[in-house]
C-alpha atoms as a PDB file:
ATOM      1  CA  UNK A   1      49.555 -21.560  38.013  1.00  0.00           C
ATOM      2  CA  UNK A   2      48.264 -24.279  35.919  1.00  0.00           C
ATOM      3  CA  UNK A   3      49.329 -27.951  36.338  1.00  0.00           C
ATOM      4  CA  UNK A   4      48.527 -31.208  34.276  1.00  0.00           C
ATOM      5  CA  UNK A   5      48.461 -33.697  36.767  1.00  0.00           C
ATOM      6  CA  UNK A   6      49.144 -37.382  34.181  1.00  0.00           C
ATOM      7  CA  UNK A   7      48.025 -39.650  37.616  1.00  0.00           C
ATOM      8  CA  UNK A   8      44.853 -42.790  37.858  1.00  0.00           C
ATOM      9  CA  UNK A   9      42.047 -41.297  39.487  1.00  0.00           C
ATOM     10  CA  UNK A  10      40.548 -44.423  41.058  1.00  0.00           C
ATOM     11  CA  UNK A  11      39.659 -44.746  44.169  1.00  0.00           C
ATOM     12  CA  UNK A  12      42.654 -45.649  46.749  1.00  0.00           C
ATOM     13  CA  UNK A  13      45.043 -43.909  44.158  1.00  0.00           C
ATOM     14  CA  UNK A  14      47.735 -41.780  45.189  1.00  0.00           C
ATOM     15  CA  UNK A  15      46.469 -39.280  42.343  1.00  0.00           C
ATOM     16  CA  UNK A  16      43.345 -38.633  43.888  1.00  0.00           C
ATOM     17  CA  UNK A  17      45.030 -37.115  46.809  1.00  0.00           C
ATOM     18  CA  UNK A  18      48.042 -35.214  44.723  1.00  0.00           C
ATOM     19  CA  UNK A  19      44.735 -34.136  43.177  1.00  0.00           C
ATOM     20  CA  UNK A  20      43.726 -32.592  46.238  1.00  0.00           C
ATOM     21  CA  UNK A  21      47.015 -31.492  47.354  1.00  0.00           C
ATOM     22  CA  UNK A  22      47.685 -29.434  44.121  1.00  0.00           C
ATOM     23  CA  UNK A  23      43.565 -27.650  44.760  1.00  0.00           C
ATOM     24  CA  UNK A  24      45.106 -26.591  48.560  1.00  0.00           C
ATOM     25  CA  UNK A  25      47.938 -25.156  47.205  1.00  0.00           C
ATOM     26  CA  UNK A  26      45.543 -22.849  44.729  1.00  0.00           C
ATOM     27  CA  UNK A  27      46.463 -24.711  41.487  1.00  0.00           C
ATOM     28  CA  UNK A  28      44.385 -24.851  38.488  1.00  0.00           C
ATOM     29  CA  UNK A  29      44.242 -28.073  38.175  1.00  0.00           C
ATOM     30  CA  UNK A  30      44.095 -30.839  34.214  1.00  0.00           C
ATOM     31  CA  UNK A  31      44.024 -34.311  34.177  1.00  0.00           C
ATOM     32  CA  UNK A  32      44.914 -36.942  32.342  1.00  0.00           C
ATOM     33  CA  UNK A  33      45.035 -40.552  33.462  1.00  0.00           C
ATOM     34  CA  UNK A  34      46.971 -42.469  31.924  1.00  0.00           C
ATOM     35  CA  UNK A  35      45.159 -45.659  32.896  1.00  0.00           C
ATOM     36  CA  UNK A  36      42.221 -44.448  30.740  1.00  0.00           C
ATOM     37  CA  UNK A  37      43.994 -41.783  28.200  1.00  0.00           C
ATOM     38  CA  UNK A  38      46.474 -42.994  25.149  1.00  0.00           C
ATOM     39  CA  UNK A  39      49.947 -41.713  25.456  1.00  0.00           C
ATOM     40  CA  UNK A  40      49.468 -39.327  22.681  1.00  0.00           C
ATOM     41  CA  UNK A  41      46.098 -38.062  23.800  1.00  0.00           C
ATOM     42  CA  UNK A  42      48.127 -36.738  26.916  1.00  0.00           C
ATOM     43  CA  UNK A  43      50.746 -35.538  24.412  1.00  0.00           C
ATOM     44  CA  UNK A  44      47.997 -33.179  22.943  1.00  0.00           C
ATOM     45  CA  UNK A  45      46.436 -32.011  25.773  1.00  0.00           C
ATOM     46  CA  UNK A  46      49.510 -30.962  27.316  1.00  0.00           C
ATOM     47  CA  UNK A  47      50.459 -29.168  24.274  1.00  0.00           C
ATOM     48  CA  UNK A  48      47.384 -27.197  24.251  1.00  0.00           C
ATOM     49  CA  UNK A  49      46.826 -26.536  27.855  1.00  0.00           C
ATOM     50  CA  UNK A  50      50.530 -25.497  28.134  1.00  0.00           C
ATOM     51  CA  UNK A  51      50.609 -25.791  32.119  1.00  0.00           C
ATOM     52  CA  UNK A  52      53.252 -24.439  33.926  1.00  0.00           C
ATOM     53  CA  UNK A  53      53.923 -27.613  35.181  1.00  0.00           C
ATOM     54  CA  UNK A  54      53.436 -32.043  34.110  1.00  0.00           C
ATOM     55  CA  UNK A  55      53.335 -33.628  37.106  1.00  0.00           C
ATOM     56  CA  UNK A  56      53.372 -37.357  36.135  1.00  0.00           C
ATOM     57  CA  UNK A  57      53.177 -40.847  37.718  1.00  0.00           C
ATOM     58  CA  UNK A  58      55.086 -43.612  36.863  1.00  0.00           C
ATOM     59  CA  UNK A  59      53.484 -45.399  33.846  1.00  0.00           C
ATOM     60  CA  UNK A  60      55.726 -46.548  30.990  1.00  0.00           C
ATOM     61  CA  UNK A  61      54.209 -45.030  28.336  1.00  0.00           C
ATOM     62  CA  UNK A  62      54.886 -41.774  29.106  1.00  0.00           C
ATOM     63  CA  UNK A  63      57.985 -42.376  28.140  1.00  0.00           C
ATOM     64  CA  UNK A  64      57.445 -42.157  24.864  1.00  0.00           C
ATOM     65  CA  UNK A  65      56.127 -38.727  25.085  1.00  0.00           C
ATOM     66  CA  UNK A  66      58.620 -37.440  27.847  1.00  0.00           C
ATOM     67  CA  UNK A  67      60.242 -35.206  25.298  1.00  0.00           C
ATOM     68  CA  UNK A  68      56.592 -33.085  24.228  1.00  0.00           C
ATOM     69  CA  UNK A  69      55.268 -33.201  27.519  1.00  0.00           C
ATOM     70  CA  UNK A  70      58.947 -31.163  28.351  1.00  0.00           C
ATOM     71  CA  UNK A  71      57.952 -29.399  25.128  1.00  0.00           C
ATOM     72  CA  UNK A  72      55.302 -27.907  26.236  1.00  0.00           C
ATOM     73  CA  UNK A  73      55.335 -27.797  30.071  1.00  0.00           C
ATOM     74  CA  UNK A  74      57.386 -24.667  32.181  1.00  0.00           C
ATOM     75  CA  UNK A  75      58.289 -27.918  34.233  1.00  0.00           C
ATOM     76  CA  UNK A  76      58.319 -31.772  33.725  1.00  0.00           C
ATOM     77  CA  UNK A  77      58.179 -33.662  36.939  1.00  0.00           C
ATOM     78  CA  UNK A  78      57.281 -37.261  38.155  1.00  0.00           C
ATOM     79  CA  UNK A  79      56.514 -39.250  41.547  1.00  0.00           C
ATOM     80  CA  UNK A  80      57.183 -42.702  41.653  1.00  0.00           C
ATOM     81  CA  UNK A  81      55.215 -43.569  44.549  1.00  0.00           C
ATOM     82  CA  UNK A  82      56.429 -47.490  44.433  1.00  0.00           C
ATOM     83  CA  UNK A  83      58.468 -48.871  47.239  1.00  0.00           C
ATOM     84  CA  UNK A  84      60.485 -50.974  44.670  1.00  0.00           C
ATOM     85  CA  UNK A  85      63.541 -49.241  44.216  1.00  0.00           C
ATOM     86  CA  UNK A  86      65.734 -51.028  42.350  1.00  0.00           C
ATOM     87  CA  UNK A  87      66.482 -48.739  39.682  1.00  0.00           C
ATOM     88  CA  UNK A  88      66.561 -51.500  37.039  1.00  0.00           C
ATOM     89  CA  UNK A  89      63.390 -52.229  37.856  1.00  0.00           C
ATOM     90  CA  UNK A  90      61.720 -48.816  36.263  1.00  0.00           C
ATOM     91  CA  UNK A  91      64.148 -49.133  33.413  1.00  0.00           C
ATOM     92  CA  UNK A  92      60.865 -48.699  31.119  1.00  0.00           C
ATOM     93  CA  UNK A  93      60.799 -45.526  32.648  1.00  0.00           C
ATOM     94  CA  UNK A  94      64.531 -43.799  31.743  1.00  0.00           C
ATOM     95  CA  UNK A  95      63.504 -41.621  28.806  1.00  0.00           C
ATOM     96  CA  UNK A  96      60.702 -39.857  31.272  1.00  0.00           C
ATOM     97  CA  UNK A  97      63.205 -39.523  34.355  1.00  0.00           C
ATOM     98  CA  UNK A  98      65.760 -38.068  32.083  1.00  0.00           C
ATOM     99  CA  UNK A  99      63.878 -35.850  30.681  1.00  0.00           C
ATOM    100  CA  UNK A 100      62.338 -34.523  33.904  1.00  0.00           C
ATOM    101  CA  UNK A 101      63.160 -31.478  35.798  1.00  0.00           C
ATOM    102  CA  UNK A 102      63.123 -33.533  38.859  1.00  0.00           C
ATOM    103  CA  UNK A 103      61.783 -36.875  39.761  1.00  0.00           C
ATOM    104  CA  UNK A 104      60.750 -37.976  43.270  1.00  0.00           C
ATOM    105  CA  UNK A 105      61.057 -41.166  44.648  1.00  0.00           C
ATOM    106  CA  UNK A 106      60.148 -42.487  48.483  1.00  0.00           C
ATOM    107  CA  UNK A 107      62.890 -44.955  48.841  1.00  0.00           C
ATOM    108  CA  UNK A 108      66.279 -43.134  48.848  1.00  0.00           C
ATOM    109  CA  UNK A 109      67.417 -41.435  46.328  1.00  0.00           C
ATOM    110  CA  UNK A 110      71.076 -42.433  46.265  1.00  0.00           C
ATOM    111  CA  UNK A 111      70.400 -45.495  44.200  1.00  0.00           C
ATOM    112  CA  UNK A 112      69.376 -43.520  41.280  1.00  0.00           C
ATOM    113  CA  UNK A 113      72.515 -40.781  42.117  1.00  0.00           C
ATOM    114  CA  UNK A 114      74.760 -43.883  41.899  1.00  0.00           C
ATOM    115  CA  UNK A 115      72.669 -45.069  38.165  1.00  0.00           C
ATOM    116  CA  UNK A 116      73.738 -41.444  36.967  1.00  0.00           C
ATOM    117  CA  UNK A 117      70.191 -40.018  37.663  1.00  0.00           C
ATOM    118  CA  UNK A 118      71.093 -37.000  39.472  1.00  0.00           C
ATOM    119  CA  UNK A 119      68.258 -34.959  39.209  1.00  0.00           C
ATOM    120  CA  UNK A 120      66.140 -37.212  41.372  1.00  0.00           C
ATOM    121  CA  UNK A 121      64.627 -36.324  44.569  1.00  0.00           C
ATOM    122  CA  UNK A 122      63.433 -38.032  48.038  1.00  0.00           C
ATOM    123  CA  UNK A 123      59.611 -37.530  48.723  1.00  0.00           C
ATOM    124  CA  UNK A 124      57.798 -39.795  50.710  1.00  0.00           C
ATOM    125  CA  UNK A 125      54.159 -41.073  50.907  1.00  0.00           C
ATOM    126  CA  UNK A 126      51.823 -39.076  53.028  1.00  0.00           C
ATOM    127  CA  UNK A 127      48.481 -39.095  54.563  1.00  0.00           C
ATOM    128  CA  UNK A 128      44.971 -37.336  53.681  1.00  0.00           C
ATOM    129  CA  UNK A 129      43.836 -36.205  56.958  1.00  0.00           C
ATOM    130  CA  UNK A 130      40.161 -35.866  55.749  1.00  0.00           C
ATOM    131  CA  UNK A 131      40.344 -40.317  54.940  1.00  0.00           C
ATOM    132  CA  UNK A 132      43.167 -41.401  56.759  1.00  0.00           C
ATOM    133  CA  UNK A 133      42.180 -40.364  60.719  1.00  0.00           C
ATOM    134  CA  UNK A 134      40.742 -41.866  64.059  1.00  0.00           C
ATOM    135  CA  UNK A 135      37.122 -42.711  64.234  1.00  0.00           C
ATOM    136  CA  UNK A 136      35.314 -44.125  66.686  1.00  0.00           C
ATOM    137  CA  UNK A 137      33.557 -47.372  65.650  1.00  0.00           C
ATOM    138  CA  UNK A 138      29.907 -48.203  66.086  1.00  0.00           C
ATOM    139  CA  UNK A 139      29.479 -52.417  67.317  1.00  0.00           C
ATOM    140  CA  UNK A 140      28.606 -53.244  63.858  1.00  0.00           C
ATOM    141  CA  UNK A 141      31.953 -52.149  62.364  1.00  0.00           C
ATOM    142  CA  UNK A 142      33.811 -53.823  65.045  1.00  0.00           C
ATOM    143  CA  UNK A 143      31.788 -56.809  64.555  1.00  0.00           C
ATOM    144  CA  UNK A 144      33.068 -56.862  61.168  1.00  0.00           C
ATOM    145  CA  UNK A 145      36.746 -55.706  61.393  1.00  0.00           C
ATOM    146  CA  UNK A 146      37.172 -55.711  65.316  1.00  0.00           C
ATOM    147  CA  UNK A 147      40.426 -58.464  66.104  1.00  0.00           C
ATOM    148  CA  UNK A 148      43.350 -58.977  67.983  1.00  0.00           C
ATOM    149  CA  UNK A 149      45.852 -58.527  64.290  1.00  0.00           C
ATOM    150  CA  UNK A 150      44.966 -57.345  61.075  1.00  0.00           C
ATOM    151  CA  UNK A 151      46.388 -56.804  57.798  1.00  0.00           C
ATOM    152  CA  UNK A 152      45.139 -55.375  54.929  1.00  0.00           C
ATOM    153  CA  UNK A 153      46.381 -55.669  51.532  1.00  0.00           C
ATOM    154  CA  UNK A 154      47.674 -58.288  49.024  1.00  0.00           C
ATOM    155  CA  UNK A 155      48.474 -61.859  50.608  1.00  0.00           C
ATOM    156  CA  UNK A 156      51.522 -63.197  48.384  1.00  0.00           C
ATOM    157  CA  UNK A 157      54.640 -62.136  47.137  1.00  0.00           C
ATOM    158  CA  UNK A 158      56.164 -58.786  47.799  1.00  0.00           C
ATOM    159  CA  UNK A 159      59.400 -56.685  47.372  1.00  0.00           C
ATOM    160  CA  UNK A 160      60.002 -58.700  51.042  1.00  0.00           C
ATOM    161  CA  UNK A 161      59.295 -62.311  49.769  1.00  0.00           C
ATOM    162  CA  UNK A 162      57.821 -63.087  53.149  1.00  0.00           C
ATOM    163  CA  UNK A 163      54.767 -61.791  53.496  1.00  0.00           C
ATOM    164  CA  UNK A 164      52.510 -64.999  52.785  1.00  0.00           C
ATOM    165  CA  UNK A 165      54.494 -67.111  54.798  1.00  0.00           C
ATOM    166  CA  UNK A 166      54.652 -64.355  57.465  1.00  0.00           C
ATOM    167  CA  UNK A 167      50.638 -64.383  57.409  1.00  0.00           C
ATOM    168  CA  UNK A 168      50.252 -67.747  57.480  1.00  0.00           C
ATOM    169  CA  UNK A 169      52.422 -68.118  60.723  1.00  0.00           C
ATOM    170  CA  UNK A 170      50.056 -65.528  61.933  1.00  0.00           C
ATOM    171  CA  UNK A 171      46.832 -67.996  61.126  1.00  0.00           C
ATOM    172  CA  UNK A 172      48.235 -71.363  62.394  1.00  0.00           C
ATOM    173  CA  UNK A 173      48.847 -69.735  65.850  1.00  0.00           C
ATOM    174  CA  UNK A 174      45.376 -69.679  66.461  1.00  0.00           C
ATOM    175  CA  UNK A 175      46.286 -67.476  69.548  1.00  0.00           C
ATOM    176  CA  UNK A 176      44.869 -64.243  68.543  1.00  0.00           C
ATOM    177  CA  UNK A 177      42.141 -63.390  65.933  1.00  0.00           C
ATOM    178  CA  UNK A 178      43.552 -62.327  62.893  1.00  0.00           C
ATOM    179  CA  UNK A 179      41.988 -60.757  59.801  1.00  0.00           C
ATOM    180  CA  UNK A 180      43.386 -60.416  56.415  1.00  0.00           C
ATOM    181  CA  UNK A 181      41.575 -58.151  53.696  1.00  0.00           C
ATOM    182  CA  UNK A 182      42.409 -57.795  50.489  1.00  0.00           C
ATOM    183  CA  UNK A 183      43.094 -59.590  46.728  1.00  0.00           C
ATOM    184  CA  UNK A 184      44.054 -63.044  47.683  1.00  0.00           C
ATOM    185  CA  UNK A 185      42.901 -63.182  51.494  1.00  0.00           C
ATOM    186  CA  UNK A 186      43.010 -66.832  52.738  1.00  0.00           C
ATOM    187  CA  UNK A 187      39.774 -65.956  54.339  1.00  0.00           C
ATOM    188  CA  UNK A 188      37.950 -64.734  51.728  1.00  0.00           C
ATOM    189  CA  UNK A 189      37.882 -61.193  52.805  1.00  0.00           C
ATOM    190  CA  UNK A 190      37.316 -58.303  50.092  1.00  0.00           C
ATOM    191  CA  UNK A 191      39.630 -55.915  49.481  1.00  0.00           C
ATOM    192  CA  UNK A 192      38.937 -52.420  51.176  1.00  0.00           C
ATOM    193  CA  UNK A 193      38.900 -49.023  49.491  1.00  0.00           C
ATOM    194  CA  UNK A 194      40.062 -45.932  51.628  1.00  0.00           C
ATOM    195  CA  UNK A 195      37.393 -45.415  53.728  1.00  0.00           C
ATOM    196  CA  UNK A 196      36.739 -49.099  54.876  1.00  0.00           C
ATOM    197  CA  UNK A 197      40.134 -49.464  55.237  1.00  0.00           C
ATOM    198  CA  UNK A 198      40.171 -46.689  57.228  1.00  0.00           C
ATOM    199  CA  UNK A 199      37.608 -48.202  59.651  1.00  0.00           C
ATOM    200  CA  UNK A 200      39.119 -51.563  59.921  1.00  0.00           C
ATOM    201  CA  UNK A 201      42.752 -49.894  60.983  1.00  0.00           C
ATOM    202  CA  UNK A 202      40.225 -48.435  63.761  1.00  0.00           C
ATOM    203  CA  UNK A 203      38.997 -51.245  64.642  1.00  0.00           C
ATOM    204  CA  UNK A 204      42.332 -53.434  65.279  1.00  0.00           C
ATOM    205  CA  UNK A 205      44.078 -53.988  68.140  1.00  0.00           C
ATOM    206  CA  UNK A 206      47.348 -53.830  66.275  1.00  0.00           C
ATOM    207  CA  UNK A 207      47.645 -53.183  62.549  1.00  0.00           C
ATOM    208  CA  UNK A 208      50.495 -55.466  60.535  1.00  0.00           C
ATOM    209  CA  UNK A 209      52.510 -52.630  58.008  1.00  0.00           C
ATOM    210  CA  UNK A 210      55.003 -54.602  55.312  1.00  0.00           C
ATOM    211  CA  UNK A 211      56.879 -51.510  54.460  1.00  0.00           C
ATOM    212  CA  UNK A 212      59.917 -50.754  51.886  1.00  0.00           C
ATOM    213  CA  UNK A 213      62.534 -53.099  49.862  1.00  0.00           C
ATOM    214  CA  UNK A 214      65.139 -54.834  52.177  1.00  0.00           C
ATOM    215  CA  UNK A 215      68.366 -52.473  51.532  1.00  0.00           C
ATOM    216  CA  UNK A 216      66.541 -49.183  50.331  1.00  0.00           C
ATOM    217  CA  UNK A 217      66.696 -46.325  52.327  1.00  0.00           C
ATOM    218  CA  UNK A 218      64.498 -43.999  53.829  1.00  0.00           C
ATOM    219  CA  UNK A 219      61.579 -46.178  51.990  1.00  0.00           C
ATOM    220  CA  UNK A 220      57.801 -46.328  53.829  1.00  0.00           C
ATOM    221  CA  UNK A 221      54.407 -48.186  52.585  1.00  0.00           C
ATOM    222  CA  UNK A 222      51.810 -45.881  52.106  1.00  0.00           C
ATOM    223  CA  UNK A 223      49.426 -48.405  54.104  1.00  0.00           C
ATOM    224  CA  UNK A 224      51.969 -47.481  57.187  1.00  0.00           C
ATOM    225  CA  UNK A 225      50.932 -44.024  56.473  1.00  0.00           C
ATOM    226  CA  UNK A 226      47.531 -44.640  56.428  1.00  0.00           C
ATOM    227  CA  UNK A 227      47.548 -46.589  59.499  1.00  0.00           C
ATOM    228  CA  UNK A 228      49.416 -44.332  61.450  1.00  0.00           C
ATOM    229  CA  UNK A 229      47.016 -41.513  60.780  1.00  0.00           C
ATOM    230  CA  UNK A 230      44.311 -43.524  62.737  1.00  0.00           C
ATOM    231  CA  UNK A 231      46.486 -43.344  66.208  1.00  0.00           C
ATOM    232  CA  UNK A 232      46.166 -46.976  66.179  1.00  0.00           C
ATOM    233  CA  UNK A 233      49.528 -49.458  66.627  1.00  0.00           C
ATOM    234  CA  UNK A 234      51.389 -50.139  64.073  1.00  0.00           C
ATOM    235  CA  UNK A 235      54.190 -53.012  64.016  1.00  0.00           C
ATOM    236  CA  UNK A 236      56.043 -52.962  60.602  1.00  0.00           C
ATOM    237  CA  UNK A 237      59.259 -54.889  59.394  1.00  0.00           C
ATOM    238  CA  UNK A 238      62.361 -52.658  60.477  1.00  0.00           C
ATOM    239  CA  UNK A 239      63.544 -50.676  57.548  1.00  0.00           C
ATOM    240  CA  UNK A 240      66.885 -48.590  56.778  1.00  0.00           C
ATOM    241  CA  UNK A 241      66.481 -44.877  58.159  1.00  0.00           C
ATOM    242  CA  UNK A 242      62.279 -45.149  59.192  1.00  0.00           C
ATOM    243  CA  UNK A 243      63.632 -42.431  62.195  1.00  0.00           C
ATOM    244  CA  UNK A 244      64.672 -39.905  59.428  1.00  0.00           C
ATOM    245  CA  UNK A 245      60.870 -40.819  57.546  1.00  0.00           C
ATOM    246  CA  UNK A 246      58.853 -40.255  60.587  1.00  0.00           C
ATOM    247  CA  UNK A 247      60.231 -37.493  62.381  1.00  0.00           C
ATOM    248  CA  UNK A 248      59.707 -37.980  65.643  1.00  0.00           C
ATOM    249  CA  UNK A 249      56.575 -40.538  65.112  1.00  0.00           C
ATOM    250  CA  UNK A 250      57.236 -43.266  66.894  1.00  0.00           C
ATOM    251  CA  UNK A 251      56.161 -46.675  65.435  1.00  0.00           C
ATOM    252  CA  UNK A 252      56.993 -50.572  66.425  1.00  0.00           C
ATOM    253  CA  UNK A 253      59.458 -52.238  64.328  1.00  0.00           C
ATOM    254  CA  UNK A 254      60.396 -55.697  64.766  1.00  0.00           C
ATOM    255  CA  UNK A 255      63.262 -57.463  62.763  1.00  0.00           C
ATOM    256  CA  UNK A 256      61.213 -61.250  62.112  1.00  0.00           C
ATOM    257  CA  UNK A 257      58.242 -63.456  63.223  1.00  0.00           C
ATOM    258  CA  UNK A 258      59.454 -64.072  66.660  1.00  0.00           C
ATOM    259  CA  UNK A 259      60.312 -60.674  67.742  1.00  0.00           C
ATOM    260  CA  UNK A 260      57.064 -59.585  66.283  1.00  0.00           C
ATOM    261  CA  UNK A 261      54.788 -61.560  68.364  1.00  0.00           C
ATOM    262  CA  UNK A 262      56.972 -61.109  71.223  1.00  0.00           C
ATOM    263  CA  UNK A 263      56.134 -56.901  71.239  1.00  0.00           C
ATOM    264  CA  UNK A 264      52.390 -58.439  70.228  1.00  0.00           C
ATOM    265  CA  UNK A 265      51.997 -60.193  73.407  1.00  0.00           C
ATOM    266  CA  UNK A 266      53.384 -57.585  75.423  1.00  0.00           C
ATOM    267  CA  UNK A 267      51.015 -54.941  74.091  1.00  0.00           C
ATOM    268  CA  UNK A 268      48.339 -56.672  73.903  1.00  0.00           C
ATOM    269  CA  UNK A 269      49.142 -58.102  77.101  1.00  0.00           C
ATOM    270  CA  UNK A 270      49.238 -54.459  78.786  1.00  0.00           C
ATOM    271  CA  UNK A 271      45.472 -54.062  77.097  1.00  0.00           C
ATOM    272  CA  UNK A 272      46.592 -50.571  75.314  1.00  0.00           C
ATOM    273  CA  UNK A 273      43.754 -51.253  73.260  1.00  0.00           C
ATOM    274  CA  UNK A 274      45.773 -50.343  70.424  1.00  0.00           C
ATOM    275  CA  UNK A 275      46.114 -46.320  70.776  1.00  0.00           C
ATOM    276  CA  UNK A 276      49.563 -44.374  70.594  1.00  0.00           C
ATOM    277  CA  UNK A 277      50.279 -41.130  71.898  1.00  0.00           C
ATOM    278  CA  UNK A 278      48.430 -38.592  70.676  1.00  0.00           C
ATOM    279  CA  UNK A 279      51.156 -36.274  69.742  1.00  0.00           C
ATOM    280  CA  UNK A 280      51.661 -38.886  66.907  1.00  0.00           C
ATOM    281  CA  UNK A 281      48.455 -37.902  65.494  1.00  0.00           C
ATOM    282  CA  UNK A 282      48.974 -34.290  65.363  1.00  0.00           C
ATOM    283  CA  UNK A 283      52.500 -34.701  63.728  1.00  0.00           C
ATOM    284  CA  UNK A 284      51.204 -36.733  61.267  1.00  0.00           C
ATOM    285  CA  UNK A 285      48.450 -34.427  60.626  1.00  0.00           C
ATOM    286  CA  UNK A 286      51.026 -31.366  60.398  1.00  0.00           C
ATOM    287  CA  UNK A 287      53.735 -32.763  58.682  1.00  0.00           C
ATOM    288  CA  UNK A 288      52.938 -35.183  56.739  1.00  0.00           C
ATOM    289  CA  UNK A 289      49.890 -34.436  54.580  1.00  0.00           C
ATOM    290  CA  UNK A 290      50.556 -34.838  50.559  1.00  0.00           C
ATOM    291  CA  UNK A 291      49.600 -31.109  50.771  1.00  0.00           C
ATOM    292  CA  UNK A 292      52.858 -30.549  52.332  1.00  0.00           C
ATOM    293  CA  UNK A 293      54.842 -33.201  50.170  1.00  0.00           C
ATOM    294  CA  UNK A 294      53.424 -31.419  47.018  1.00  0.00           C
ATOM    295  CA  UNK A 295      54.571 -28.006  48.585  1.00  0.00           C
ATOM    296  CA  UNK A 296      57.998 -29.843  49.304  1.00  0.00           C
ATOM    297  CA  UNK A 297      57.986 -30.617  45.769  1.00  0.00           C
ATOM    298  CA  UNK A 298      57.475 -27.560  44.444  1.00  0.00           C
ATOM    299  CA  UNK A 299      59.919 -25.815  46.389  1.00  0.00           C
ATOM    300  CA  UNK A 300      62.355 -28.648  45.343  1.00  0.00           C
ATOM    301  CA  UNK A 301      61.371 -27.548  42.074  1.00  0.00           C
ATOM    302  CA  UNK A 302      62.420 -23.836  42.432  1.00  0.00           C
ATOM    303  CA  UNK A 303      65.397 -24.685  44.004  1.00  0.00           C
ATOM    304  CA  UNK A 304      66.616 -26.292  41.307  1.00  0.00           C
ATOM    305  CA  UNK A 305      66.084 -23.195  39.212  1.00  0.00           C
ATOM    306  CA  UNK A 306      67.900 -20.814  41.632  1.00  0.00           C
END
């Protein structure tokens, strides 16, 4: 089975892993990225590699081939891998969901049933157990990363409005170290790619997640993901539904500022150094690889057929 996989390859992309995913599930695998490749470059190849299936993120200007990549694929399919789910939102991106087989979303689908978009499809963000895992860092990474809180990723505005004002709560305590990476950082700290990352979310005592839209369902970061592949705590914003996501994972939710350094204290307090149960580890490493959320995909795919 061939597939043309229209994702960014960069490092820290979700393509890179779908990538992967596709390769474990014995694909023959094309590529186009559409951060590098003209929409009607990727129009051409698809019509001459003919793939069985266009797998597609969500960029724009594939909508305005949606209709020859369906021309020429078995299947048309896309992930939109972006916790902002109000449909209006994506509205750049109607021609390509309509014309898809199926489209995927990780925030709940019933938004887009509602928006007449029936043929989309829950499919949450996942893990790459070979980057996203425990380690055991040396003294000079914990030098580096080691603290009491850490966050990684952009300090400003996102789909929670609160994050920078969160953060900077965080700082003026002066309680606990804290550590912010990424574009923006107050600190001046550079942004991580995976496998960094990965060692700072090791290093942390407890790891800050900023997951979903306020009102979405079923809707998880990927950096929550990531984090809780390491076995290390994670406290995240409470979302709609994160018991259906997880599966039995159990994570730390907390509802605002307070009640989040409340459940800080006390676990930091009890000198966990951090570390979950371990059967949160192995479920995360069984069920929810992208591996399996391609395979879901596909058989979402074929069910649609029978």
């Amino acid at each position: 089975m061939k597939v043309l996989l229209v994702f960014p390859q960069a490092d820290g992309r979700t393509g890179v892993y779908i990538k992967k995913a596709f390769k474990n599930l014995g694909w023959q695998i094309a590529i186009a990225d559409p951060k590098i490749e003209r929409a009607s470059a990727i129009a051409q190849k698809c019509e001459d590699i003919k793939p069985d299936l266009t797998f597609c993120s969500r960029t724009p200007s594939l909508s305005a081939i949606s209709n020859l990549l369906k021309k020429h694929s078995g299947k048309l399919a896309m992930w939109n891998v972006d916790v902002r789910n109000d449909v209006n939102h994506w509205k750049d991106l109607f021609p390509l969901m309509r014309d898809c087989d199926l489209f995927f979303t990780v925030g709940g689908e019933d938004l887009y049933h509602k928006a007449g978009f029936k043929n989309c499809r829950w499919l949450p963000q996942g893990i790459d157990p070979d980057v996203h895992k425990p380690i055991k860092p040396t003294q000079e990474q914990m030098n580096k990363y080691g603290c009491d809180i850490l966050f990684v990723g952009t300090y400003g505005s996102d789909p929670w409005k609160g994050r920078k004002e969160f953060l900077d709560k965080l700082l003026a305590q002066k309680k606990y170290s804290v550590k912010i990476f990424g574009s923006r950082s107050p600190q001046g700290l550079p942004y991580l790619k995976e496998v960094e990352a990965n060692i700072a979310y090791n290093c942390a005592k407890v790891n800050v997640g900023f997951s979903a839209c306020s009102g979405v369902s079923k809707s998880m970061s990927v950096r929550n993901w990531k984090i809780l592949a390491t076995g290390r705590v994670l406290f995240t914003r409470a979302f709609e539904d994160y018991h259906i996501i997880l599966n039995g994972v159990r994570i730390a939710v907390f509802q605002g500022y307070e009640s989040f350094i409340t459940n800080v204290e006390k676990g930091l307090n009890k000198n966990t150094g951090g570390v979950v149960q371990p059967a949160n580890i192995i479920t995360i490493k069984e069920q929810h690889t992208y591996t399996n959320r391609i395979k879901k995909a596909l058989e979402m795919l074929n069910e649609k057929d029978s």
